[in-house]
Protein backbone atom coordinates (compact mmCIF):
# COMPACT_ATOMS: atom_id res chain seq x y z
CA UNK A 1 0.00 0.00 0.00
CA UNK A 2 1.07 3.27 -0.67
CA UNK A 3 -0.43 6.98 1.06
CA UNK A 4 -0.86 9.14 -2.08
CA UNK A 5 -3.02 12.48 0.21
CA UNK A 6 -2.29 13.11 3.42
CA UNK A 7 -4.08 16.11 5.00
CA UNK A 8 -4.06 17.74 8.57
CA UNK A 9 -7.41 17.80 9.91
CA UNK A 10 -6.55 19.25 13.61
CA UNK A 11 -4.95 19.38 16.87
CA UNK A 12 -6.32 19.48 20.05
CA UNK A 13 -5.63 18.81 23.76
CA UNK A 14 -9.07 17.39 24.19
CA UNK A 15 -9.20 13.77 23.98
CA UNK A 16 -12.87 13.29 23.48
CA UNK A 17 -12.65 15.81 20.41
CA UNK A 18 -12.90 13.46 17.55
CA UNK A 19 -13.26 14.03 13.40
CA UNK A 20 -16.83 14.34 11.89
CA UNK A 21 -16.60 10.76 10.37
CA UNK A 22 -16.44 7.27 11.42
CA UNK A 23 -12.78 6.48 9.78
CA UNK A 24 -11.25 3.92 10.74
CA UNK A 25 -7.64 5.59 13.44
CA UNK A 26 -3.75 4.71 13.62
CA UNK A 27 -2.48 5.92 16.28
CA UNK A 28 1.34 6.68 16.83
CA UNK A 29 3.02 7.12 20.57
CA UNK A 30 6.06 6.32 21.96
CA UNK A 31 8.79 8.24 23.95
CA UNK A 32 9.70 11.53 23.74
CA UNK A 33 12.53 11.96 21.20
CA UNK A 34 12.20 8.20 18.96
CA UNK A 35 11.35 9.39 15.92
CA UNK A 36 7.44 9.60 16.00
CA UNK A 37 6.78 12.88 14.07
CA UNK A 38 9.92 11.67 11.49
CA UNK A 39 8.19 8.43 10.47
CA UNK A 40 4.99 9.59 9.82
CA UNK A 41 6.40 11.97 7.43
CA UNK A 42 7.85 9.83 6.01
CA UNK A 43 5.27 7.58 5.37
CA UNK A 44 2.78 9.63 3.82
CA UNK A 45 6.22 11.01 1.55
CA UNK A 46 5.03 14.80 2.85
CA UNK A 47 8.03 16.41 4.84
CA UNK A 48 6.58 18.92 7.46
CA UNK A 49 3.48 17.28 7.83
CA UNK A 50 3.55 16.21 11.37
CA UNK A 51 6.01 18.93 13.23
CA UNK A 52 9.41 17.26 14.36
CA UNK A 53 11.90 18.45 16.32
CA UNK A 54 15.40 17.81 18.17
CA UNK A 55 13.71 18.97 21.52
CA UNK A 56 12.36 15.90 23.20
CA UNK A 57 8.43 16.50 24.26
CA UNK A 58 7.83 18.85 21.09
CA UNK A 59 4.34 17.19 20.25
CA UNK A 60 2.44 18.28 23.36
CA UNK A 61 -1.36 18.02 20.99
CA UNK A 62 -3.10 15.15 19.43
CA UNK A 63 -2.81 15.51 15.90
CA UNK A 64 -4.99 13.86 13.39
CA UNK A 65 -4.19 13.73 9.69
CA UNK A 66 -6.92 12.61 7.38
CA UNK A 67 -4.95 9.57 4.75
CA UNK A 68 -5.95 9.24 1.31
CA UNK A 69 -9.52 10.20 2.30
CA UNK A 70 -9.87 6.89 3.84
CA UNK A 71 -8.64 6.41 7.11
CA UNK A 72 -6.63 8.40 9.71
CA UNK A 73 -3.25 9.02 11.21
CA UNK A 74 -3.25 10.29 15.02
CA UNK A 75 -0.48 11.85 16.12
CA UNK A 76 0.03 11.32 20.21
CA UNK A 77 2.32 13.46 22.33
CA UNK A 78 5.40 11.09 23.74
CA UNK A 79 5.19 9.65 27.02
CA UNK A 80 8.47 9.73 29.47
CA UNK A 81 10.87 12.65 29.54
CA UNK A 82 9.64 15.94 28.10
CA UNK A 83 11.43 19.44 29.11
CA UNK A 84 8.00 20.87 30.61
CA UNK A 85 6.90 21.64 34.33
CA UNK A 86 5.51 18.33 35.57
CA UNK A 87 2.10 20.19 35.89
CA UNK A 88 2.13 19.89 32.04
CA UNK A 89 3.58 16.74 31.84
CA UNK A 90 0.86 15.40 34.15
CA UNK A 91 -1.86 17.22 31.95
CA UNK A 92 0.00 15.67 28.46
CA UNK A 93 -0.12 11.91 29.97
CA UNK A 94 -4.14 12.18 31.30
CA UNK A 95 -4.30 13.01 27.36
CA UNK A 96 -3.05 9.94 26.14
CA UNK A 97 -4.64 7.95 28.68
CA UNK A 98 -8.23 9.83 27.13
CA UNK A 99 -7.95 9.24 24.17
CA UNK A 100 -6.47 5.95 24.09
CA UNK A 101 -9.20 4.73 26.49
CA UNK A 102 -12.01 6.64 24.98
CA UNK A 103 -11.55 6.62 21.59
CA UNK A 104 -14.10 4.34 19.75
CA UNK A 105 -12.61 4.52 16.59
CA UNK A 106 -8.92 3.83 17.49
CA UNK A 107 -7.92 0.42 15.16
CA UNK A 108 -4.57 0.11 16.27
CA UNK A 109 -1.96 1.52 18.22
CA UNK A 110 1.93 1.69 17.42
CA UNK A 111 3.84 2.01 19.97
CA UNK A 112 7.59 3.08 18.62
CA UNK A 113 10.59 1.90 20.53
CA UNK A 114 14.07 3.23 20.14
CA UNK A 115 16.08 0.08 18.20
CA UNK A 116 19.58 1.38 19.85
CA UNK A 117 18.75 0.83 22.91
CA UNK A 118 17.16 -2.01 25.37
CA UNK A 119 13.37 -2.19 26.59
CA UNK A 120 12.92 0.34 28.83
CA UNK A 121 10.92 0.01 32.16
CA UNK A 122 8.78 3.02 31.10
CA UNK A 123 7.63 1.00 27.70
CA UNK A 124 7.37 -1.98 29.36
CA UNK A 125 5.05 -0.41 31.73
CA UNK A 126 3.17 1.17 29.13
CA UNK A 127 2.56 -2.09 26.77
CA UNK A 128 1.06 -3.75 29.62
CA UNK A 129 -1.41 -0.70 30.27
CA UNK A 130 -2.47 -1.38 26.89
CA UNK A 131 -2.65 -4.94 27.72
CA UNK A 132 -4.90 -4.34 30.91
CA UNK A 133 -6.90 -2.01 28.67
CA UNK A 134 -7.46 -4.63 26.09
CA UNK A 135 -6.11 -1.99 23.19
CA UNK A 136 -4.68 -3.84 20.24
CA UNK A 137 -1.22 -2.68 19.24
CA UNK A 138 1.75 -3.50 17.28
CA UNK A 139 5.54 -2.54 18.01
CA UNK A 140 8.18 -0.44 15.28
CA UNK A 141 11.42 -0.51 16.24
CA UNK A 142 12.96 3.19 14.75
CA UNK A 143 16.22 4.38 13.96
CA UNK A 144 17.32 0.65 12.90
CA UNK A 145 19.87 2.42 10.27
CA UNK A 146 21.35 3.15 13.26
CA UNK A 147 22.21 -0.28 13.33
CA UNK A 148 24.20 -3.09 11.58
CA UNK A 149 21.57 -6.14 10.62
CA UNK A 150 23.27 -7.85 12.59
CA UNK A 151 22.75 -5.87 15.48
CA UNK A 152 19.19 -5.37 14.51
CA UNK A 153 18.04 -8.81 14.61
CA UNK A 154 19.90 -9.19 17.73
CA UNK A 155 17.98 -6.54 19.44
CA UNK A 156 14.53 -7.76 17.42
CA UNK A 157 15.17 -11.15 19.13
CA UNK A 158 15.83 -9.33 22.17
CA UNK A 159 12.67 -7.14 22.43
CA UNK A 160 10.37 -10.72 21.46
CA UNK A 161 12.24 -12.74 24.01
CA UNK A 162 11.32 -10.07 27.05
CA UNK A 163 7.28 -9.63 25.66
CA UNK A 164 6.75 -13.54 25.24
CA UNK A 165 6.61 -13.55 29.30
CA UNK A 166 3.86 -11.25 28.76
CA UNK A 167 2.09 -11.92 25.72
CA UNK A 168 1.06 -14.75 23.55
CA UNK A 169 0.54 -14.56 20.82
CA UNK A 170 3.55 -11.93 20.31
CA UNK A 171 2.34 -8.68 19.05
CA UNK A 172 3.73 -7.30 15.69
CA UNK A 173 7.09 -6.27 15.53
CA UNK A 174 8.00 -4.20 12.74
CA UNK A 175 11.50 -2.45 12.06
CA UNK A 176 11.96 0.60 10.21
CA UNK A 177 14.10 3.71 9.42
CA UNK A 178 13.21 6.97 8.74
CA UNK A 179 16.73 7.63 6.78
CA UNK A 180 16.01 4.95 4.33
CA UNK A 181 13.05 2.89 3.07
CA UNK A 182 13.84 0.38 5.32
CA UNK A 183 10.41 -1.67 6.73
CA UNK A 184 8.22 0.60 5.23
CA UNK A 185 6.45 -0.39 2.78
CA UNK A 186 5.89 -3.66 5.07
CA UNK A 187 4.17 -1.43 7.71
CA UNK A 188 1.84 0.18 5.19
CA UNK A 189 0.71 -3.36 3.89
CA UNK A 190 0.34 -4.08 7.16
CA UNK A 191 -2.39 -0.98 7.75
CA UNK A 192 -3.65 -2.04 4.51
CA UNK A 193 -4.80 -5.29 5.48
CA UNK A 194 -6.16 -4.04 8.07
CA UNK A 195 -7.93 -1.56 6.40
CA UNK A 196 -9.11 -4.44 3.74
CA UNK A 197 -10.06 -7.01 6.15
CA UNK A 198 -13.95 -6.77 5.67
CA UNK A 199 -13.61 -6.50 1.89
């Protein structure tokens, strides 16, 4: 599958304000700073669509962009570290929480986790949230050109080993890079059978 339109619809900081349409949502989240904002540019091939930045904590709105008039792409603020007062930070997670909990039309979460580096306690803790809230999601590995394949598949192996005393099945794992094409197109087929599944 390939995006060919991607359009913003909004942003808000309310997470029971939803889109005038019963379209089926992707939601993106992980921490602060792993590449969130980059790969959904990427993926719908429109640089400055979704607003990155080098400053961890930059997306502090939900942001919904409306995909080939079909289906959209929600853009959630990053959980963990964020250089804001922790009144903010506070207000930024009960956000998540909202919409992820409320949000009828929310197909599938990815949760992106930093390939360099090991599972962190804080995404741990967060996948099995999701878990206790029964909210299907699937896992993208980013910044993997960071990486030798060797490396990669080490770490891949790594991240399944730790979830299988969680989960079974094993939710999707998907690897991709921002810098390259890397995983890509795999993710969108992915969303596209999805998206197909009643067809």
């Amino acid at each position: 599958m390939e995006i060919k339109q991607a359009i913003f619809l909004f942003s808000t900081t309310d997470p029971d304000k939803r889109p005038e349409n019963d379209l089926e949502e992707f939601a993106f989240i992980g921490r602060s700073n792993v590449g969130k904002s980059s790969l959904i540019n990427i993926l719908c091939r429109k640089p400055g669509l979704a607003r990155t930045s080098s400053t961890p904590g930059k997306t502090q709105c939900i942001n919904r962009f409306l995909i080939d008039g079909k289906w959209i792409i929600t853009d959630l603020p990053g959980y963990g570290f964020a250089k804001v007062s922790k009144t903010k930070r506070a207000q930024i997670q009960s956000m998540i929480k909202g919409y992820i909990s409320r949000s009828p039309r929310l197909t599938l979460l990815f949760v992106l986790l930093d390939s360099r580096h090991p599972l962190q306690q804080i995404d741990l803790d967060f996948l099995l949230l999701m878990g206790e809230w029964s909210i299907p999601f699937a896992i993208i590995l980013t910044k993997t050109d960071k990486l030798s394949k060797t490396a990669l598949e080490k770490q891949a192996l790594s991240f399944r080993e730790l979830l299988k005393a969680y989960w079974e099945p094993l939710p999707p794992l998907f690897a991709v890079s921002s810098k390259t094409s890397a995983g890509q197109k795999e993710l969108l087929d992915y969303i596209g059978s999805i998206l197909n599944r009643d067809l």
